[in-house]
PDB file of N, CA and C in Angstrom:
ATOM      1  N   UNK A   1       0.140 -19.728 -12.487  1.00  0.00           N
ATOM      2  CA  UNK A   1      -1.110 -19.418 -11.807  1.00  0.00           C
ATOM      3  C   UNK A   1      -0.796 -18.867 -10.419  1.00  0.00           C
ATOM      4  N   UNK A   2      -1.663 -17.772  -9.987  1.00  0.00           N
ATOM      5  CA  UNK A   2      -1.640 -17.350  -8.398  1.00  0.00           C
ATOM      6  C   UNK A   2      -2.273 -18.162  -8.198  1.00  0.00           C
ATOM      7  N   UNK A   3      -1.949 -17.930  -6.419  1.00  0.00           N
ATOM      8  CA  UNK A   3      -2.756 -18.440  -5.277  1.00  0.00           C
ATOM      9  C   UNK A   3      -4.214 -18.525  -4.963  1.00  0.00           C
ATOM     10  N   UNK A   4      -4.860 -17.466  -5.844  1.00  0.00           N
ATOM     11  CA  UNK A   4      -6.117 -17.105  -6.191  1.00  0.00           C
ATOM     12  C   UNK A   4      -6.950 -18.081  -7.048  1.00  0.00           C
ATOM     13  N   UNK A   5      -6.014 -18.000  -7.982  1.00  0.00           N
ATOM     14  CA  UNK A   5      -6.104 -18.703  -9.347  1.00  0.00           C
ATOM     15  C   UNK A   5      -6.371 -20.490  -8.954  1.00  0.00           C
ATOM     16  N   UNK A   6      -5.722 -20.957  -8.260  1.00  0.00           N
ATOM     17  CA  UNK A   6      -5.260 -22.537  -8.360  1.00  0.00           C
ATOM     18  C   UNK A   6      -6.131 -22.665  -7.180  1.00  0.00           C
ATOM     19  N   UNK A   7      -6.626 -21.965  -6.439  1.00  0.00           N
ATOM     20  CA  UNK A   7      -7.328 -22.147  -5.573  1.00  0.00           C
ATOM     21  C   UNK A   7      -8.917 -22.458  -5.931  1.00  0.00           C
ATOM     22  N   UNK A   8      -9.071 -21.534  -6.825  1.00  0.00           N
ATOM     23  CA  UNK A   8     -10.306 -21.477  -7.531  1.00  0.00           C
ATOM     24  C   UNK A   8     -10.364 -22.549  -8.436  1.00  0.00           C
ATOM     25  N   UNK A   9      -9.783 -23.122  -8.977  1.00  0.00           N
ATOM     26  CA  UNK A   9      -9.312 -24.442  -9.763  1.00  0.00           C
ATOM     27  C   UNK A   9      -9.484 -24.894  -8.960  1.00  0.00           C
ATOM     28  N   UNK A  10      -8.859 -25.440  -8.100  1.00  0.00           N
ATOM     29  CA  UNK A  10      -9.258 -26.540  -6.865  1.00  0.00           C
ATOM     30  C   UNK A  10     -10.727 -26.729  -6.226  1.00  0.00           C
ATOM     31  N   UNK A  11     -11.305 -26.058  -6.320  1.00  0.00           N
ATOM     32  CA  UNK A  11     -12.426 -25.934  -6.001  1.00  0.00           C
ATOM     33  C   UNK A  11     -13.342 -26.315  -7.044  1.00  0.00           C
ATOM     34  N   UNK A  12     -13.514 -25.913  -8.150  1.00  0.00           N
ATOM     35  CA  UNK A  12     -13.885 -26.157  -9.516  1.00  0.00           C
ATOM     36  C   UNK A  12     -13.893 -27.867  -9.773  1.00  0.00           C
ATOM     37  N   UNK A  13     -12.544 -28.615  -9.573  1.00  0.00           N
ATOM     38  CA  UNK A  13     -12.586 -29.755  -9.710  1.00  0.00           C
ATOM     39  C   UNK A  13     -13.452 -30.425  -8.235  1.00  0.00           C
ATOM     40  N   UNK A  14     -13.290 -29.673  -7.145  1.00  0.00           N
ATOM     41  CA  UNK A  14     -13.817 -30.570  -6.164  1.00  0.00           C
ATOM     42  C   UNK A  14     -15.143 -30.909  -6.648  1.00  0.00           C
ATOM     43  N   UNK A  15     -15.491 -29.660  -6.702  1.00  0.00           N
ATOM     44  CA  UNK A  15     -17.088 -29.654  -7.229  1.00  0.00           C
ATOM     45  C   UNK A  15     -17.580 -30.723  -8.203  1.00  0.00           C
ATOM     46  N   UNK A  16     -16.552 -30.922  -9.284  1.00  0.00           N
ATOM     47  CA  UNK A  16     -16.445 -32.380 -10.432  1.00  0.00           C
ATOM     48  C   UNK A  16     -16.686 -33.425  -9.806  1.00  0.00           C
ATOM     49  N   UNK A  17     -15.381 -33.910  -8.964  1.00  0.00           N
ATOM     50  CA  UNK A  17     -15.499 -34.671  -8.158  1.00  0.00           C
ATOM     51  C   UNK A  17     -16.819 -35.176  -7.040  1.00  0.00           C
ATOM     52  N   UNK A  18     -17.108 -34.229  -6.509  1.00  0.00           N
ATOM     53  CA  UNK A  18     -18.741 -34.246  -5.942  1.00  0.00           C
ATOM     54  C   UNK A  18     -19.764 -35.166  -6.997  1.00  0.00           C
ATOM     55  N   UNK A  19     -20.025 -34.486  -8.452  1.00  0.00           N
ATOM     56  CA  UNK A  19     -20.592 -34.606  -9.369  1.00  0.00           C
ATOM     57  C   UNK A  19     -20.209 -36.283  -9.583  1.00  0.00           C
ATOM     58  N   UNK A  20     -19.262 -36.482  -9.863  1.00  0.00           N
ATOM     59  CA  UNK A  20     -19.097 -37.887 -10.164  1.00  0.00           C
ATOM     60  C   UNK A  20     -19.849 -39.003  -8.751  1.00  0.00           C
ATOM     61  N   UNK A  21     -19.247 -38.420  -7.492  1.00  0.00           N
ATOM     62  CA  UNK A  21     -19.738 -39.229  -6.639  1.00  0.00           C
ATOM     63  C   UNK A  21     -21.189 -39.539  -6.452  1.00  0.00           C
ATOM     64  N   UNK A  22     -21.824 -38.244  -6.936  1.00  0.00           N
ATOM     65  CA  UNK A  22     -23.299 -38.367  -6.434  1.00  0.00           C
ATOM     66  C   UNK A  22     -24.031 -39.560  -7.831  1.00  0.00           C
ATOM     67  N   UNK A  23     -22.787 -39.240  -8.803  1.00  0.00           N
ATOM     68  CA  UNK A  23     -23.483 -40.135 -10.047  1.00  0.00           C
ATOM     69  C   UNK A  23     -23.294 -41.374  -9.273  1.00  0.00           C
ATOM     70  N   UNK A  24     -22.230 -42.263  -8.869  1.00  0.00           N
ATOM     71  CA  UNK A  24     -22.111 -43.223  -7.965  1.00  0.00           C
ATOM     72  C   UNK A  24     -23.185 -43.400  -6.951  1.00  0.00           C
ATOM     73  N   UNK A  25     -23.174 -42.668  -6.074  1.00  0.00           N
ATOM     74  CA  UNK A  25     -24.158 -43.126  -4.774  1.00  0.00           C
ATOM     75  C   UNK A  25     -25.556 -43.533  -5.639  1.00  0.00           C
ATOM     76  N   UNK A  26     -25.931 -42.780  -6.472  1.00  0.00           N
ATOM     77  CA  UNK A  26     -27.286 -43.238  -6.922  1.00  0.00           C
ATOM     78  C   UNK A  26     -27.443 -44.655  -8.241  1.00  0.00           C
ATOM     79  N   UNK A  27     -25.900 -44.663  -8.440  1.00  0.00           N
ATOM     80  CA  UNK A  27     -25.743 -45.866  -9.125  1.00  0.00           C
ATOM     81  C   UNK A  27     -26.034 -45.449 -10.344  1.00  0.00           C
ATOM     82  N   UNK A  28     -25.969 -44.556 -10.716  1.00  0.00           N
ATOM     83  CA  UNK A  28     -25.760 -43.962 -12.512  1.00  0.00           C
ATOM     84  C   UNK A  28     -25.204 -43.964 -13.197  1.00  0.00           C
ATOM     85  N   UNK A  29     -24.170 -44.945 -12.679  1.00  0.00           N
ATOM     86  CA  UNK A  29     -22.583 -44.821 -13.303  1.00  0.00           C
ATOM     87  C   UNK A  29     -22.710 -45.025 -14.773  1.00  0.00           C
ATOM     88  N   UNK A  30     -23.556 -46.547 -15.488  1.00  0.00           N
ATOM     89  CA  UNK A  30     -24.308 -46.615 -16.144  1.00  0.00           C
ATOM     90  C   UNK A  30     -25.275 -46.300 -17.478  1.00  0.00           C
ATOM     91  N   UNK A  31     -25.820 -44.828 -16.849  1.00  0.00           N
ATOM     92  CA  UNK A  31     -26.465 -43.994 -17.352  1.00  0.00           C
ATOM     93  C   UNK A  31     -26.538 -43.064 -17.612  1.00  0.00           C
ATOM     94  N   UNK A  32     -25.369 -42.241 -17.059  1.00  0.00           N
ATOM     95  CA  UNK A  32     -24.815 -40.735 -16.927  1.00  0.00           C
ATOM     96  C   UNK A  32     -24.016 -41.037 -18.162  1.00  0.00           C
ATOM     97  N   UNK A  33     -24.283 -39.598 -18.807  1.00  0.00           N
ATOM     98  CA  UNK A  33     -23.586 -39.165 -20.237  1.00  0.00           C
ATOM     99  C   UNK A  33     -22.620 -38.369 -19.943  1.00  0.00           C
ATOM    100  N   UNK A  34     -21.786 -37.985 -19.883  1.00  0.00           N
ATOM    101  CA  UNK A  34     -21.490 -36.690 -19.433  1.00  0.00           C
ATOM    102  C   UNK A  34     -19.588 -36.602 -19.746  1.00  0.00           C
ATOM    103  N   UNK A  35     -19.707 -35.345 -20.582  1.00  0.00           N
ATOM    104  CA  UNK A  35     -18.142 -34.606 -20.985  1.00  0.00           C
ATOM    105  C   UNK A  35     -17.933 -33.550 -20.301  1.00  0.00           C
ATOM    106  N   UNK A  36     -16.898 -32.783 -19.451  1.00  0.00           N
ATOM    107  CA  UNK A  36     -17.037 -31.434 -18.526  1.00  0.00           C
ATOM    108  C   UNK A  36     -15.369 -31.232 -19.378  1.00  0.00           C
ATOM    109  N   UNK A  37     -15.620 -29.974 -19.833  1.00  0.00           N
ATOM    110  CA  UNK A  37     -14.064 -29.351 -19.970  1.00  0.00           C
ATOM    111  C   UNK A  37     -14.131 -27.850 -19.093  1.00  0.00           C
ATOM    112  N   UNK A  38     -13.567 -27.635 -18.107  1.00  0.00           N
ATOM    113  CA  UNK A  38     -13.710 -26.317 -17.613  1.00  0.00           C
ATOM    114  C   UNK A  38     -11.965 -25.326 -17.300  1.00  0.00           C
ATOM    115  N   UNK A  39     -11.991 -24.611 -18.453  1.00  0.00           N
ATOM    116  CA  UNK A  39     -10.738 -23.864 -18.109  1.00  0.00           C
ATOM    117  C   UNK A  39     -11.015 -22.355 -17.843  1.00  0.00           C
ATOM    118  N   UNK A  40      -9.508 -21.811 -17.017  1.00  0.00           N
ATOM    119  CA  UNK A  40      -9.099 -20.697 -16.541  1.00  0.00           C
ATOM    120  C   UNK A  40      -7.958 -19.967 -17.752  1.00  0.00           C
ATOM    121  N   UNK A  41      -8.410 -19.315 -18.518  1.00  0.00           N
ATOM    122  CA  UNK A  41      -7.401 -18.489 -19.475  1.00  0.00           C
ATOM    123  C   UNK A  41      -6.865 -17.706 -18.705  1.00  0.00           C
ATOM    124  N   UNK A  42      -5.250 -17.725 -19.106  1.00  0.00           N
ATOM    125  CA  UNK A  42      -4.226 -16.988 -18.578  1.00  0.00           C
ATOM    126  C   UNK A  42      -4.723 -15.244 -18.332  1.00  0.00           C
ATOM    127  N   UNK A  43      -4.474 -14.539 -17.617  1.00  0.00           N
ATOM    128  CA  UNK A  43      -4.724 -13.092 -16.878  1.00  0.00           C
ATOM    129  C   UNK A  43      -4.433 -12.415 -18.495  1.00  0.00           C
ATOM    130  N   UNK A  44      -2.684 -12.690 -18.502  1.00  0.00           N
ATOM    131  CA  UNK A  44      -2.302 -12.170 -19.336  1.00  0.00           C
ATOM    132  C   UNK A  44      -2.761 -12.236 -21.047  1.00  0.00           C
ATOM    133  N   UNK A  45      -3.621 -12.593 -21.270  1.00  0.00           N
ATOM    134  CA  UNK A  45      -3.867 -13.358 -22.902  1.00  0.00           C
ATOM    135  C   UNK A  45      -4.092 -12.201 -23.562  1.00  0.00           C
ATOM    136  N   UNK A  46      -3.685 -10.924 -23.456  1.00  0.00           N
ATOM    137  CA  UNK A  46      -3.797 -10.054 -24.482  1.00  0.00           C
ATOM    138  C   UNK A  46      -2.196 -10.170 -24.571  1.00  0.00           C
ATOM    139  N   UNK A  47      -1.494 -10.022 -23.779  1.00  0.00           N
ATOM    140  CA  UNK A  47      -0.128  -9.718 -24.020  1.00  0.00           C
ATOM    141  C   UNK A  47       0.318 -11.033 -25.081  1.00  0.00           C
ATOM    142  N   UNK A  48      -0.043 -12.380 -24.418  1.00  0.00           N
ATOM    143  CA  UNK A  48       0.483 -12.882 -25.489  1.00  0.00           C
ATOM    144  C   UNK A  48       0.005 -13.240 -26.895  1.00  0.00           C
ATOM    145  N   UNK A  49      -1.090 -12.663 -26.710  1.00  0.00           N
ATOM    146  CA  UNK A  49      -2.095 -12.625 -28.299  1.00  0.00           C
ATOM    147  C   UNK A  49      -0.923 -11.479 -28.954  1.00  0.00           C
ATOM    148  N   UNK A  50      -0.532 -10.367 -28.436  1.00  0.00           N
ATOM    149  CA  UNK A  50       0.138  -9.143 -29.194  1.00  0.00           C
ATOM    150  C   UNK A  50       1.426  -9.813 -29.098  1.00  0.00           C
ATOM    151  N   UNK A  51       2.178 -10.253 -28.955  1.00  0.00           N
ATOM    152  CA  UNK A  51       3.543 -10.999 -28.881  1.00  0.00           C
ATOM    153  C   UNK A  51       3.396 -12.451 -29.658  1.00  0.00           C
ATOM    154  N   UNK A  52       2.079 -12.856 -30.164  1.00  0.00           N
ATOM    155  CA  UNK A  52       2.334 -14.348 -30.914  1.00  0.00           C
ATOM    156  C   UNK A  52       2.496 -15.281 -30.222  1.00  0.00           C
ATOM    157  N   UNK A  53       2.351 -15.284 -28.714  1.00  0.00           N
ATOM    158  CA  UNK A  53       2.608 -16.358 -27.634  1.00  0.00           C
ATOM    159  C   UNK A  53       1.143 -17.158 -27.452  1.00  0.00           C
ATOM    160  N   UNK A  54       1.767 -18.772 -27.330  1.00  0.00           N
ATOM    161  CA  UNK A  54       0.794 -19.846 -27.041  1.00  0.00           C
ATOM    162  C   UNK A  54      -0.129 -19.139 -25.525  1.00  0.00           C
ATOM    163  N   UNK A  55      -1.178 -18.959 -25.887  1.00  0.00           N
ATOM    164  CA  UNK A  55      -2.064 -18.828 -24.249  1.00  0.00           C
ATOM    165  C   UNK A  55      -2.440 -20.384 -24.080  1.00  0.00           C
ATOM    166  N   UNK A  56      -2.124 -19.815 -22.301  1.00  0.00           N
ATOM    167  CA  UNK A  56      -2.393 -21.200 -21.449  1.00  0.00           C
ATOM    168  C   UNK A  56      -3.278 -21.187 -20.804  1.00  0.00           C
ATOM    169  N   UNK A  57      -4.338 -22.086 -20.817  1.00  0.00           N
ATOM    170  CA  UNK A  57      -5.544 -22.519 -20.379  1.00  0.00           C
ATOM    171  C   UNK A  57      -5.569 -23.586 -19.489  1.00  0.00           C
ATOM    172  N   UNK A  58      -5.582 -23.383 -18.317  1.00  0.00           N
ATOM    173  CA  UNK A  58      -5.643 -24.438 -16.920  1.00  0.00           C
ATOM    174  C   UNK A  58      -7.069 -24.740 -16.813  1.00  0.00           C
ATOM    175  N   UNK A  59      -7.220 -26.328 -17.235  1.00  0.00           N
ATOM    176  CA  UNK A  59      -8.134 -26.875 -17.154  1.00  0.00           C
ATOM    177  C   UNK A  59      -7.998 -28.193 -16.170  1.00  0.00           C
ATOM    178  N   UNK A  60      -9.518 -28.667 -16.883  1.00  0.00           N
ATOM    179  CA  UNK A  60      -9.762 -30.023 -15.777  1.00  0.00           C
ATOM    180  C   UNK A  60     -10.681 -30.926 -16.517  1.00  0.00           C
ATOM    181  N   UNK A  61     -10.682 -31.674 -16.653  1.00  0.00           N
ATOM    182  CA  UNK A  61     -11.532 -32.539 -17.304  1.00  0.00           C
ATOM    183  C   UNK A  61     -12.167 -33.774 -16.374  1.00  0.00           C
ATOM    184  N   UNK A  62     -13.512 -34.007 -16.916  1.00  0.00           N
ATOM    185  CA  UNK A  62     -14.186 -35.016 -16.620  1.00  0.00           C
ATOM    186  C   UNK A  62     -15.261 -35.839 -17.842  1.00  0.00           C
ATOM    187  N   UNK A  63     -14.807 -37.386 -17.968  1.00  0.00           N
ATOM    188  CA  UNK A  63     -15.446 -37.766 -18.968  1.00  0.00           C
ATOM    189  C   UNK A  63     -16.727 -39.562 -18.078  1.00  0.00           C
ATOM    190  N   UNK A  64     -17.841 -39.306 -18.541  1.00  0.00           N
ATOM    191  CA  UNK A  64     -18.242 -40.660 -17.792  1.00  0.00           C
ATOM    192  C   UNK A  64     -18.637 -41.218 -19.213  1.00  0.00           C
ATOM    193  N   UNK A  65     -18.262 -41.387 -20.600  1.00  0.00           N
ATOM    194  CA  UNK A  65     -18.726 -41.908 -21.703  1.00  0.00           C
ATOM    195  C   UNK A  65     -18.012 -43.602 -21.725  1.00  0.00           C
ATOM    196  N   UNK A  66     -18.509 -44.255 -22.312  1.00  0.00           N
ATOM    197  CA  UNK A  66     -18.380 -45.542 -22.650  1.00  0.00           C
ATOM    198  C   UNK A  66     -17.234 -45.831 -23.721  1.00  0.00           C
ATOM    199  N   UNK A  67     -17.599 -44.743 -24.665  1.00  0.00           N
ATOM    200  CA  UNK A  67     -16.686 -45.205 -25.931  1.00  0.00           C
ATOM    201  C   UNK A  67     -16.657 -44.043 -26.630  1.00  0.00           C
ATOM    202  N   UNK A  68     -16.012 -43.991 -27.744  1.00  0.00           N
ATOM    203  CA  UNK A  68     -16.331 -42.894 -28.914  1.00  0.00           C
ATOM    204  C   UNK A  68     -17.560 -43.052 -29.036  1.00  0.00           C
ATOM    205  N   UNK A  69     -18.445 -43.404 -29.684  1.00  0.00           N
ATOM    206  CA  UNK A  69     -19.088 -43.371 -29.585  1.00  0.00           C
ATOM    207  C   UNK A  69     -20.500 -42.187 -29.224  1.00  0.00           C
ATOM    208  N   UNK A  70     -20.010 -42.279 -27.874  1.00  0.00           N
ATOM    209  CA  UNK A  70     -20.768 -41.817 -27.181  1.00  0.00           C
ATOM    210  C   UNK A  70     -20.187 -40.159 -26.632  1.00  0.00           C
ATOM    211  N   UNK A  71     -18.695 -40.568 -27.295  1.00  0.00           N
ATOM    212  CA  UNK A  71     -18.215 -39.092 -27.308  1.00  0.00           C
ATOM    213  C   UNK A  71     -18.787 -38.241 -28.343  1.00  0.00           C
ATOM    214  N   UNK A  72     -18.832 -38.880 -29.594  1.00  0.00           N
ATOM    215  CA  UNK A  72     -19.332 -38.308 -30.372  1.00  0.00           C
ATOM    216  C   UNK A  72     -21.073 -37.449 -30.664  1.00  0.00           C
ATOM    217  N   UNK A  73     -21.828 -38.004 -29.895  1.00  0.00           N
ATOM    218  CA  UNK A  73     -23.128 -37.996 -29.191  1.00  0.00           C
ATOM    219  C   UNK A  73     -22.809 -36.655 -28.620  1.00  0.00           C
ATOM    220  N   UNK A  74     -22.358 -36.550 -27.673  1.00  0.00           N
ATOM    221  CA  UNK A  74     -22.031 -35.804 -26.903  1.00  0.00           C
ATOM    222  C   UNK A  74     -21.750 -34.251 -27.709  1.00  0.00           C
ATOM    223  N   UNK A  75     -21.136 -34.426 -28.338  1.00  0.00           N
ATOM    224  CA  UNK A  75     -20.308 -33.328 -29.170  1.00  0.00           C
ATOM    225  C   UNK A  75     -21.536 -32.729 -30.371  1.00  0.00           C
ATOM    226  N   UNK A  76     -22.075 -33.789 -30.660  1.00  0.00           N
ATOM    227  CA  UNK A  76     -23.418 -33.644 -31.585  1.00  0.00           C
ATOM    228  C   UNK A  76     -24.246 -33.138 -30.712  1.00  0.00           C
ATOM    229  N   UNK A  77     -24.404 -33.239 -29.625  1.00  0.00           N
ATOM    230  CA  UNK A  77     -25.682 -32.899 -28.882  1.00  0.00           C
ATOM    231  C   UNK A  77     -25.242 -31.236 -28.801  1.00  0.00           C
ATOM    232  N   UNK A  78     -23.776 -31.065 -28.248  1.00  0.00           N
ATOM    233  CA  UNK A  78     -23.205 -29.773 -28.141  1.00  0.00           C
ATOM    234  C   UNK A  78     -23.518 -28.731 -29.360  1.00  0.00           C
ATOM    235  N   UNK A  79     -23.150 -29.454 -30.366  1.00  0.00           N
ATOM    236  CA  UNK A  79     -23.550 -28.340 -32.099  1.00  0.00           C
ATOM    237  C   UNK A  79     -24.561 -27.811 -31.932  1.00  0.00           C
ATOM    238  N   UNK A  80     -25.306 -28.845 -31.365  1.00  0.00           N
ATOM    239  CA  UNK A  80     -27.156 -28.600 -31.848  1.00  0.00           C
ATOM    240  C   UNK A  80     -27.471 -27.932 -31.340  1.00  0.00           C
ATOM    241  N   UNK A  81     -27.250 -26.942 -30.455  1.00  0.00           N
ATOM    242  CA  UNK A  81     -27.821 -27.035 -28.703  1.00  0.00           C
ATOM    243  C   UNK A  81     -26.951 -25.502 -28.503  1.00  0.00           C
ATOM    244  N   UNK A  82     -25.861 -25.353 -28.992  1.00  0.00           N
ATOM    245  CA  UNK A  82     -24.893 -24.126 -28.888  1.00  0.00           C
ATOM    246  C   UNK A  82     -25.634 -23.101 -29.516  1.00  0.00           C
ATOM    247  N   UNK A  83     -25.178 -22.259 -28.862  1.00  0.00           N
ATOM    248  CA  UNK A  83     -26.031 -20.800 -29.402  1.00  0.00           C
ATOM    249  C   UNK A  83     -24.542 -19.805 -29.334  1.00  0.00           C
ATOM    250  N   UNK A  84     -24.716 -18.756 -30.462  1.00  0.00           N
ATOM    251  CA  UNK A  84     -23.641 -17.875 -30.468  1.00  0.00           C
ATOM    252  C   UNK A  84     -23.679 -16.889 -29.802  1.00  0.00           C
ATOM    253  N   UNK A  85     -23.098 -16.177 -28.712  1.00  0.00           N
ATOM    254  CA  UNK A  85     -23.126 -15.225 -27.908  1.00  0.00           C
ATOM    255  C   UNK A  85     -24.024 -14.095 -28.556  1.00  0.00           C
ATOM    256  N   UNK A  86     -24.590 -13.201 -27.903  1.00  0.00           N
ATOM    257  CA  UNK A  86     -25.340 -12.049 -28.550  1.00  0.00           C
ATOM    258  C   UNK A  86     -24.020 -10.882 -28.752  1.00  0.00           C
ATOM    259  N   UNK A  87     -22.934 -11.153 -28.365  1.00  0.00           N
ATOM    260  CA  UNK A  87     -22.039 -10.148 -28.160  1.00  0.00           C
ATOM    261  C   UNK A  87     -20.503 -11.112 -29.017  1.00  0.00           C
ATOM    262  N   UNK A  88     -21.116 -11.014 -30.350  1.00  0.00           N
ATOM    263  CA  UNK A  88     -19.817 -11.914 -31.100  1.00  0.00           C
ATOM    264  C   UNK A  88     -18.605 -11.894 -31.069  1.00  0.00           C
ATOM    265  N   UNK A  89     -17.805 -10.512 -30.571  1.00  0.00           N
ATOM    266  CA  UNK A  89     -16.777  -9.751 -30.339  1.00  0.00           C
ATOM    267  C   UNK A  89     -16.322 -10.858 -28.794  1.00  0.00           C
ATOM    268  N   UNK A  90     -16.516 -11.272 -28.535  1.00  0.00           N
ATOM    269  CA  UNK A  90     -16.055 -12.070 -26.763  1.00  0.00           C
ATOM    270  C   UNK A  90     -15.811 -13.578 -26.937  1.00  0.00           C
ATOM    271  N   UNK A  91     -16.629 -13.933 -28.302  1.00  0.00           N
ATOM    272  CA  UNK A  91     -16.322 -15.445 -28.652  1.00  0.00           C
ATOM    273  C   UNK A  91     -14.597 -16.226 -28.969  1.00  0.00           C
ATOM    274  N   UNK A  92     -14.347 -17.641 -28.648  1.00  0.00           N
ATOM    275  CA  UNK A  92     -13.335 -17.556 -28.258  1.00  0.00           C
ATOM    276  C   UNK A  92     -11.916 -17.709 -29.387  1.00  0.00           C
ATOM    277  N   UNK A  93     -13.029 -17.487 -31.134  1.00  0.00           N
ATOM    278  CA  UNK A  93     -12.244 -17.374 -31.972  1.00  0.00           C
ATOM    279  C   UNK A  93     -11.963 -15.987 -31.970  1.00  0.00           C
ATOM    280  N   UNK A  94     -12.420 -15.327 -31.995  1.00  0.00           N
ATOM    281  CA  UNK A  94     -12.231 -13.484 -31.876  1.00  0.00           C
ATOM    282  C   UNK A  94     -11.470 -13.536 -30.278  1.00  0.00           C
ATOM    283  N   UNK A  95     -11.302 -14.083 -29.193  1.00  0.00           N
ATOM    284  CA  UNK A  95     -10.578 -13.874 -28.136  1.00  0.00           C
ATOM    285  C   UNK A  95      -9.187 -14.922 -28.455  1.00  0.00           C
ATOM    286  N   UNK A  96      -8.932 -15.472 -29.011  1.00  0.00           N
ATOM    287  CA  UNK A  96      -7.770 -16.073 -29.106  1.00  0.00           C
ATOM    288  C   UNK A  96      -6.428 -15.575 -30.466  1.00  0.00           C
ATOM    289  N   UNK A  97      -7.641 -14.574 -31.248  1.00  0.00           N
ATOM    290  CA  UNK A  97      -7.120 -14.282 -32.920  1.00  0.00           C
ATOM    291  C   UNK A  97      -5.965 -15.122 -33.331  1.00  0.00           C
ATOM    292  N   UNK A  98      -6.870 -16.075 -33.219  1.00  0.00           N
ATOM    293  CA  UNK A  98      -6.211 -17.350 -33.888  1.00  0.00           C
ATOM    294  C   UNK A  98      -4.474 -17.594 -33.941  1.00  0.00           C
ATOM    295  N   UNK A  99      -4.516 -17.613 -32.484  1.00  0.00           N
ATOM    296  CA  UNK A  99      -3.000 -17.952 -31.776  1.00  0.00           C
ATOM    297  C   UNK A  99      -3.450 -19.572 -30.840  1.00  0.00           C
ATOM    298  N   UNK A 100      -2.468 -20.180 -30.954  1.00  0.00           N
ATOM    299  CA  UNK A 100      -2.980 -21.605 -30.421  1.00  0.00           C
ATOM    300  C   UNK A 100      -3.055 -21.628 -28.865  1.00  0.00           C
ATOM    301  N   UNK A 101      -4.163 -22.408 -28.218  1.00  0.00           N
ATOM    302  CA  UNK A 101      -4.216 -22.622 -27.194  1.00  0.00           C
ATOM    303  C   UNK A 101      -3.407 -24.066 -26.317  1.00  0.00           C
ATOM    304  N   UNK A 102      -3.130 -23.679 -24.828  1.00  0.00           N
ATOM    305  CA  UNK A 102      -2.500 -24.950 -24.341  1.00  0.00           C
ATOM    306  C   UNK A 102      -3.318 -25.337 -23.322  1.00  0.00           C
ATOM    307  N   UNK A 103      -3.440 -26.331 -23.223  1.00  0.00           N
ATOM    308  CA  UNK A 103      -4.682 -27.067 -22.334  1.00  0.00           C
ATOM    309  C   UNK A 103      -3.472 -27.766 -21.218  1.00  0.00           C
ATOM    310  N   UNK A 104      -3.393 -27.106 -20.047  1.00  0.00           N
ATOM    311  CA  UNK A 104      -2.309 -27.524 -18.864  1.00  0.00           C
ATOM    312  C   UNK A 104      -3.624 -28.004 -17.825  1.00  0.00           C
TER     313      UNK A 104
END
C-alpha cells in the first residue's frame, strides 16, 4: 500500500472506531447489531487477475454481535436487502474472475 492508500485506511477505521464509541457513550453496547467489513482492492488487480495472482484486499473489520447467532441475522438481513448493481459488469464476481481474494 502507498502513503495515500494506508492513510485513507487509517482514517476509514478511525471513523469505525468513532462509531463504536458513540455506540458506548449512549450505552448501546447492548443493542447495536452491527457487522462492518470495509476493504481497499489492490491498484493493480487487473494485472494480477491476467497473471493468476491472489488480489489483496486491505481491510478492517468491526463486529458488535453477541454470538453466531446473531451473525447469522446479520448476513440474512444482508441477502434480503442486497440489490444487484444496475451495471452487472463491476460486480465483484465479474471483478475478481474468479481468482481468490486476500483479506490483509
Amino acid at each position: 500500500m502507498n502513503e495515500h492508500e494506508v492513510e485513507f485506511m487509517a482514517k476509514v477505521y478511525l471513523l469505525i472506531q468513532q462509531i463504536e464509541a458513540l455506540t458506548r457513550e449512549y450505552g448501546f453496547e447492548n443493542r447495536v447489531m452491527s457487522a462492518m467489513v470495509f476493504g481497499l482492492i489492490e491498484a493493480e488487480m487487473q494485472d494480477a487477475i491476467e497473471e493468476g495472482r491472489m488480489v489483496e484486499l486491505q481491510s478492517v473489520f468491526s463486529f458488535n454481535l453477541e454470538d453466531r447467532a446473531e451473525l447469522e441475522t446479520v448476513k440474512k438481513l444482508m441477502d434480503a436487502t442486497y440489490e444487484e448493481p444496475k451495471d452487472k459488469g463491476r460486480g465483484f464476481s465479474d471483478l475478481f474472475g474468479g481468482i481468490d481474494v486476500n483479506l490483509n
